[in-house]
N, C-alpha and C. Protein backbone atom coordinates (compact mmCIF):
# COMPACT_ATOMS: atom_id res chain seq x y z
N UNK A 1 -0.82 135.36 113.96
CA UNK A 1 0.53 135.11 113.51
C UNK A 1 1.22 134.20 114.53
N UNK A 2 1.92 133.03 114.10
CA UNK A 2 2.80 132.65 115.51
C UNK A 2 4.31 132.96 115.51
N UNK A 3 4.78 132.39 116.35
CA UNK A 3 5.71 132.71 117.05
C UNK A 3 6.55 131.79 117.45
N UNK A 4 8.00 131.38 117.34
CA UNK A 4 8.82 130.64 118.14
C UNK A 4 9.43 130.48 119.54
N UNK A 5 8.95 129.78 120.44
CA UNK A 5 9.45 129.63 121.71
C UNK A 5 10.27 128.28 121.79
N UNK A 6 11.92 129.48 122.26
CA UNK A 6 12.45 128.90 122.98
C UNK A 6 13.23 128.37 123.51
N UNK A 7 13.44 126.98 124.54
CA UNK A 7 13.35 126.24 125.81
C UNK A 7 15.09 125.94 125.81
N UNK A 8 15.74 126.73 126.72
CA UNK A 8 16.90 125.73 127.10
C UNK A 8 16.81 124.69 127.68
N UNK A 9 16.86 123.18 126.79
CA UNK A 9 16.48 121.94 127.93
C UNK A 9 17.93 121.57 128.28
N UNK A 10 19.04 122.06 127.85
CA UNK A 10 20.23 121.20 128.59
C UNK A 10 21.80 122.22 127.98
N UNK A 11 22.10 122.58 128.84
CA UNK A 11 23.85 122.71 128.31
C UNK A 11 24.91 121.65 129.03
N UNK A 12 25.65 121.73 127.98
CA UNK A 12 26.90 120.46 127.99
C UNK A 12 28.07 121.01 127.68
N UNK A 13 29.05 120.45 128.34
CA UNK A 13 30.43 120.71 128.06
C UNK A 13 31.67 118.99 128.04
N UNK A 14 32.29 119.14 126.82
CA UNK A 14 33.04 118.10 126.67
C UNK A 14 34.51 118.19 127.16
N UNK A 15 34.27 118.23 127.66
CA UNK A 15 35.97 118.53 129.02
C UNK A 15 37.43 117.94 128.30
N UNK A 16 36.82 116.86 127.87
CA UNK A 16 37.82 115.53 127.08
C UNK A 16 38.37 116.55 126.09
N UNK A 17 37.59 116.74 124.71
CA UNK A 17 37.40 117.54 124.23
C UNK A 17 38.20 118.86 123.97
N UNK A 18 37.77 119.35 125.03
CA UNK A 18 38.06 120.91 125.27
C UNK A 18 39.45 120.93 125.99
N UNK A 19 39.87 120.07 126.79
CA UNK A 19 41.26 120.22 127.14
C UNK A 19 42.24 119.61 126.20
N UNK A 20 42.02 118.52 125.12
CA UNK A 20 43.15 118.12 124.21
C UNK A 20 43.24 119.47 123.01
N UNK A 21 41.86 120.02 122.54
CA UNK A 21 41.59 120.97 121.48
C UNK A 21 41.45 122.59 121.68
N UNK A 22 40.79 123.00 122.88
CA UNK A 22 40.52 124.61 122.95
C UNK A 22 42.18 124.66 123.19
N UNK A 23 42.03 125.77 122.51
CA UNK A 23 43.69 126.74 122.70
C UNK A 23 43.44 127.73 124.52
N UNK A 24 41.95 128.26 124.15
CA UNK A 24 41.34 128.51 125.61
C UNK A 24 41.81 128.20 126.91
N UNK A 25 41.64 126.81 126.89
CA UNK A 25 41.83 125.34 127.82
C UNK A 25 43.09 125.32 128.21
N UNK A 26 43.68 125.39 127.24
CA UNK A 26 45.15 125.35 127.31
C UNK A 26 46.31 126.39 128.38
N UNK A 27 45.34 127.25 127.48
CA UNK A 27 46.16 128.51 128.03
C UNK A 27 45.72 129.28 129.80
N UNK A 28 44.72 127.94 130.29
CA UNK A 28 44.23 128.41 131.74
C UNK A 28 43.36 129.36 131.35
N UNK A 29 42.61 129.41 130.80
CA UNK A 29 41.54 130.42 130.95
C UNK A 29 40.51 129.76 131.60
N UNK A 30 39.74 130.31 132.03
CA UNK A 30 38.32 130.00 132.55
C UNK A 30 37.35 129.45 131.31
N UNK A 31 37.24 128.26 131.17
CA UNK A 31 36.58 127.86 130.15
C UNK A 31 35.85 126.45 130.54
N UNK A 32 34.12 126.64 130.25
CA UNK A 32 33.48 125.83 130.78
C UNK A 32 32.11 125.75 130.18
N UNK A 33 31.36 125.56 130.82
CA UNK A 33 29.75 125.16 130.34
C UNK A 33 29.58 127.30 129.56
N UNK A 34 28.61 126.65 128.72
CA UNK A 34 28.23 128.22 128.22
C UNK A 34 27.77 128.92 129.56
N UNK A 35 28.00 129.85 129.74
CA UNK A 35 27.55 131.05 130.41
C UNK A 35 26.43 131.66 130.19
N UNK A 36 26.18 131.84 128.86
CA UNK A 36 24.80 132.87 128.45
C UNK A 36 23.50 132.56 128.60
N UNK A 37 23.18 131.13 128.50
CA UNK A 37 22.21 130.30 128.65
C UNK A 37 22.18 129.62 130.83
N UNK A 38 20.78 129.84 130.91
CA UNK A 38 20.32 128.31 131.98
C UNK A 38 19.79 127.74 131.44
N UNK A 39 19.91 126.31 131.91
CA UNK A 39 18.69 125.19 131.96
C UNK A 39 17.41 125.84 132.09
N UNK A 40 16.18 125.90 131.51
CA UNK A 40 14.75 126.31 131.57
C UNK A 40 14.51 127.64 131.07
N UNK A 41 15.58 129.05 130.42
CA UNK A 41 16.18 130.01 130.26
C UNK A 41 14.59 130.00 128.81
N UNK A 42 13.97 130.44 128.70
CA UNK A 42 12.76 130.86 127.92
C UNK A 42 12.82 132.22 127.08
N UNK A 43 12.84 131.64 125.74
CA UNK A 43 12.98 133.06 124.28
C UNK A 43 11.95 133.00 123.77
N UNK A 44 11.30 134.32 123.11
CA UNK A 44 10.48 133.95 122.10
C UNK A 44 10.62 135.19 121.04
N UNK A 45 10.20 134.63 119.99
CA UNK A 45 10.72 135.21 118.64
C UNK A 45 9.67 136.54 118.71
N UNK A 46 10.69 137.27 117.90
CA UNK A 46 9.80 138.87 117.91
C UNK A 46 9.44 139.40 116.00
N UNK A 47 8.89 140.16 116.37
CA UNK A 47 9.17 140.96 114.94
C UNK A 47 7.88 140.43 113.96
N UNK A 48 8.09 141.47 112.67
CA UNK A 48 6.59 141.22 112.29
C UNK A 48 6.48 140.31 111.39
N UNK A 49 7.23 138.68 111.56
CA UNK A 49 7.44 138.15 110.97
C UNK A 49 7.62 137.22 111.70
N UNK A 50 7.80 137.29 112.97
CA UNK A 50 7.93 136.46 114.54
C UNK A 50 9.47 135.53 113.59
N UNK A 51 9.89 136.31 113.33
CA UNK A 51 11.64 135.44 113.09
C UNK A 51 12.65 136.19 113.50
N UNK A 52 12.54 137.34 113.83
CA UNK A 52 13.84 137.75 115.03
C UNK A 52 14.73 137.79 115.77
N UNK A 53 15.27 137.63 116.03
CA UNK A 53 16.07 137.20 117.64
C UNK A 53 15.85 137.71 118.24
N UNK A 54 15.43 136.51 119.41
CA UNK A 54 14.85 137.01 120.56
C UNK A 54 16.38 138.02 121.20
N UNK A 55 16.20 139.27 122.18
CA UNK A 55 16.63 139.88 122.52
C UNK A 55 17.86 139.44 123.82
N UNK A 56 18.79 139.16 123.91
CA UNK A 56 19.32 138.55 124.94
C UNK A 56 20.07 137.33 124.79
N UNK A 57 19.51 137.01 122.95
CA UNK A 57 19.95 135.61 122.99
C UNK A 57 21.82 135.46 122.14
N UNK A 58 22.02 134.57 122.61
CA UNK A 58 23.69 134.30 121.54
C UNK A 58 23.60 134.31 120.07
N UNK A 59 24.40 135.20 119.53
CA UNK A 59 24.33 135.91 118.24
C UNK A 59 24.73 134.05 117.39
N UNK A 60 25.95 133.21 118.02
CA UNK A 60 25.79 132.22 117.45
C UNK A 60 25.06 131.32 117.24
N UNK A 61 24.57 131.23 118.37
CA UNK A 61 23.75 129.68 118.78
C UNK A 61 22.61 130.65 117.62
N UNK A 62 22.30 131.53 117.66
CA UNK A 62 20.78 131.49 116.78
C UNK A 62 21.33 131.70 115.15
N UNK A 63 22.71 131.53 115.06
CA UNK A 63 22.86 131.25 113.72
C UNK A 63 22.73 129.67 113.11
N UNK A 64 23.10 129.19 114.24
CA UNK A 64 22.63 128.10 114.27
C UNK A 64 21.22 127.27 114.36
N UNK A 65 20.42 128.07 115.04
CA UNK A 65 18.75 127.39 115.06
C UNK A 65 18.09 128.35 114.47
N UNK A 66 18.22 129.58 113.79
CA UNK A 66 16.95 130.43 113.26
C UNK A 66 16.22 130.27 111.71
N UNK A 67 16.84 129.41 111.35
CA UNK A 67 16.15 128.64 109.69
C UNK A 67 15.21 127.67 110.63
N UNK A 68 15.52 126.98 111.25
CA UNK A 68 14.19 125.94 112.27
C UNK A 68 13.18 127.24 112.80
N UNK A 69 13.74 128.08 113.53
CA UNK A 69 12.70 128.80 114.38
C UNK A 69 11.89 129.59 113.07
N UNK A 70 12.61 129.71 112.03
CA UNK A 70 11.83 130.93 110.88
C UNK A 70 10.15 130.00 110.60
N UNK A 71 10.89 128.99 110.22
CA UNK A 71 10.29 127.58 109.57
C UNK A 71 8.70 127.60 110.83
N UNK A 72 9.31 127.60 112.13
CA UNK A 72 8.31 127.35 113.02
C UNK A 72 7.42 128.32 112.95
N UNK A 73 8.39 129.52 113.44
CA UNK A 73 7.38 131.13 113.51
C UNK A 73 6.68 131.54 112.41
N UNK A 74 6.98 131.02 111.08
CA UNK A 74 5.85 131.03 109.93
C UNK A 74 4.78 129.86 110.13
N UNK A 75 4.66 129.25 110.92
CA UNK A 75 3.56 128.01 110.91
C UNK A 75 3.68 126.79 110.08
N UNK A 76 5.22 126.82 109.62
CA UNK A 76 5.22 125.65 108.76
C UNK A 76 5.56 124.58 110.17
N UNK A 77 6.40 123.21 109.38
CA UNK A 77 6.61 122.00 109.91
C UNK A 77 7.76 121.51 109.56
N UNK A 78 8.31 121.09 110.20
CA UNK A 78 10.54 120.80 109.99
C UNK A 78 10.02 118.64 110.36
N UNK A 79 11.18 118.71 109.81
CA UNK A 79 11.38 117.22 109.72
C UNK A 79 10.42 116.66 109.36
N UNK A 80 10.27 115.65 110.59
CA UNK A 80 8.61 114.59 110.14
C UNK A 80 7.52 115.30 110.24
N UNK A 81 7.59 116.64 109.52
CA UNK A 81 5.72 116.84 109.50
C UNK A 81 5.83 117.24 110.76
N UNK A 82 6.62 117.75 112.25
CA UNK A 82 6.57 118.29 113.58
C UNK A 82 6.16 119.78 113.58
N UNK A 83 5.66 120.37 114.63
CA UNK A 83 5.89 121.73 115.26
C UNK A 83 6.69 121.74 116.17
N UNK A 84 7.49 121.30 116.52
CA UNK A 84 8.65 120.94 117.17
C UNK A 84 9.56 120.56 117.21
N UNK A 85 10.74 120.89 117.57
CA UNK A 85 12.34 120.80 117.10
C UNK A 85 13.37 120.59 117.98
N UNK A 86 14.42 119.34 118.67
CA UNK A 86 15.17 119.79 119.43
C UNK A 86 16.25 120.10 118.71
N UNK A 87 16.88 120.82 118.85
CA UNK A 87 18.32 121.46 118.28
C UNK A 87 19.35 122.48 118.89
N UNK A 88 20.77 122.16 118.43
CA UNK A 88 21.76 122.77 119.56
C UNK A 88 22.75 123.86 118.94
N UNK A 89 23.19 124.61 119.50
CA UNK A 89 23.99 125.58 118.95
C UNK A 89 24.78 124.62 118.20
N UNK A 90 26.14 125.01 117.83
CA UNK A 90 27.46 124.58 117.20
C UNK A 90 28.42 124.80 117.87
N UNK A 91 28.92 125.35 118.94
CA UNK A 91 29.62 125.07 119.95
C UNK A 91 30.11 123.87 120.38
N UNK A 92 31.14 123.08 119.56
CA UNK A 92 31.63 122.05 119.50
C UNK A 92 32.12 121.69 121.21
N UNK A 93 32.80 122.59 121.32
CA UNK A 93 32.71 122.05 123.29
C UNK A 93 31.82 122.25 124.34
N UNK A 94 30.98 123.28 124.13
CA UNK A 94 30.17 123.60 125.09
C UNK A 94 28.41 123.72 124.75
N UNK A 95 27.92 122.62 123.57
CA UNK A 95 26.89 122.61 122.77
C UNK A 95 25.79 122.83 124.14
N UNK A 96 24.87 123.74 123.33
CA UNK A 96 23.65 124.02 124.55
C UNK A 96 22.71 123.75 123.59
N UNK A 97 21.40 122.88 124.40
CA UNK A 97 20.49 122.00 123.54
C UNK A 97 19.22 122.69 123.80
N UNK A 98 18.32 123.41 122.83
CA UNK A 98 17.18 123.78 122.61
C UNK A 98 16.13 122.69 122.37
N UNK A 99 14.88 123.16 122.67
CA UNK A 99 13.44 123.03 122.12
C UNK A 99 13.03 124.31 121.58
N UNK A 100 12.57 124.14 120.86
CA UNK A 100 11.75 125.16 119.28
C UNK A 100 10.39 124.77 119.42
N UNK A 101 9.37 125.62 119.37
CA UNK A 101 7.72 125.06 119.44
C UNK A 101 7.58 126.05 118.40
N UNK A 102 6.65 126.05 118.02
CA UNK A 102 5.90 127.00 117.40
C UNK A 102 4.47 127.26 118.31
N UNK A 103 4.09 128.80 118.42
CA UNK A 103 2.98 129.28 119.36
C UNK A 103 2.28 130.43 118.90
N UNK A 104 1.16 130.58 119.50
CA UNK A 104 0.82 131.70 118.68
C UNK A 104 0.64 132.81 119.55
N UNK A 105 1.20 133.84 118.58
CA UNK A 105 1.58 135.54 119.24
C UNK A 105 0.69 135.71 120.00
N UNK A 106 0.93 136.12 121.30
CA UNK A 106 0.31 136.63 122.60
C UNK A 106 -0.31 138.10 122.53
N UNK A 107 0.27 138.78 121.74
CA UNK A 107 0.39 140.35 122.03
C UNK A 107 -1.07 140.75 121.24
């Protein structure tokens, strides 16, 4: 069966952005690069279907990438015919940028 891994390759924050638009920003809060995620920060999909969420991960951001990771962790292929995917939460100010592989279950 495989499995989806994965890869935080980058978080970003649009400052420009986030100080004309977050109400956050505005109001002096502490508001900045995502928190939940590092750079190199490694998931992999669980369950007997390997489409899960991984345990630990942001309830949004994987509303955002888990139709790619389902797609992967079943052994299909997204876009051009790939096993591989870069794709980013929806976090309009503070977008954090994934890699998606598809791999096969370890266990």
């Amino acid at each position: 069966m495989s499995q989806c891994r994965i890869t935080v390759l980058k978080k970003t924050f649009y400052e420009d952005i986030a100080d004309k638009y977050s109400e956050e920003r505005k109001k002096g809060d502490d508001f900045g690069p995502c928190g939940m995620f590092k750079e190199g920060d490694v998931f992999i999909t669980k369950g007997p279907f390997g489409i899960e969420m991984p345990e630990g991960f942001c309830i949004s951001a994987w509303d955002a990438i888990s139709k790619l990771a389902a797609v992967l962790a079943g052994g299909g292929k997204v876009y051009h015919n790939v096993s591989q995917v870069v794709a980013c939460c929806n976090d309009g100010y503070r977008p954090v940028i994934f890699l998606l592989e598809t791999i096969e279950d370890e266990s």
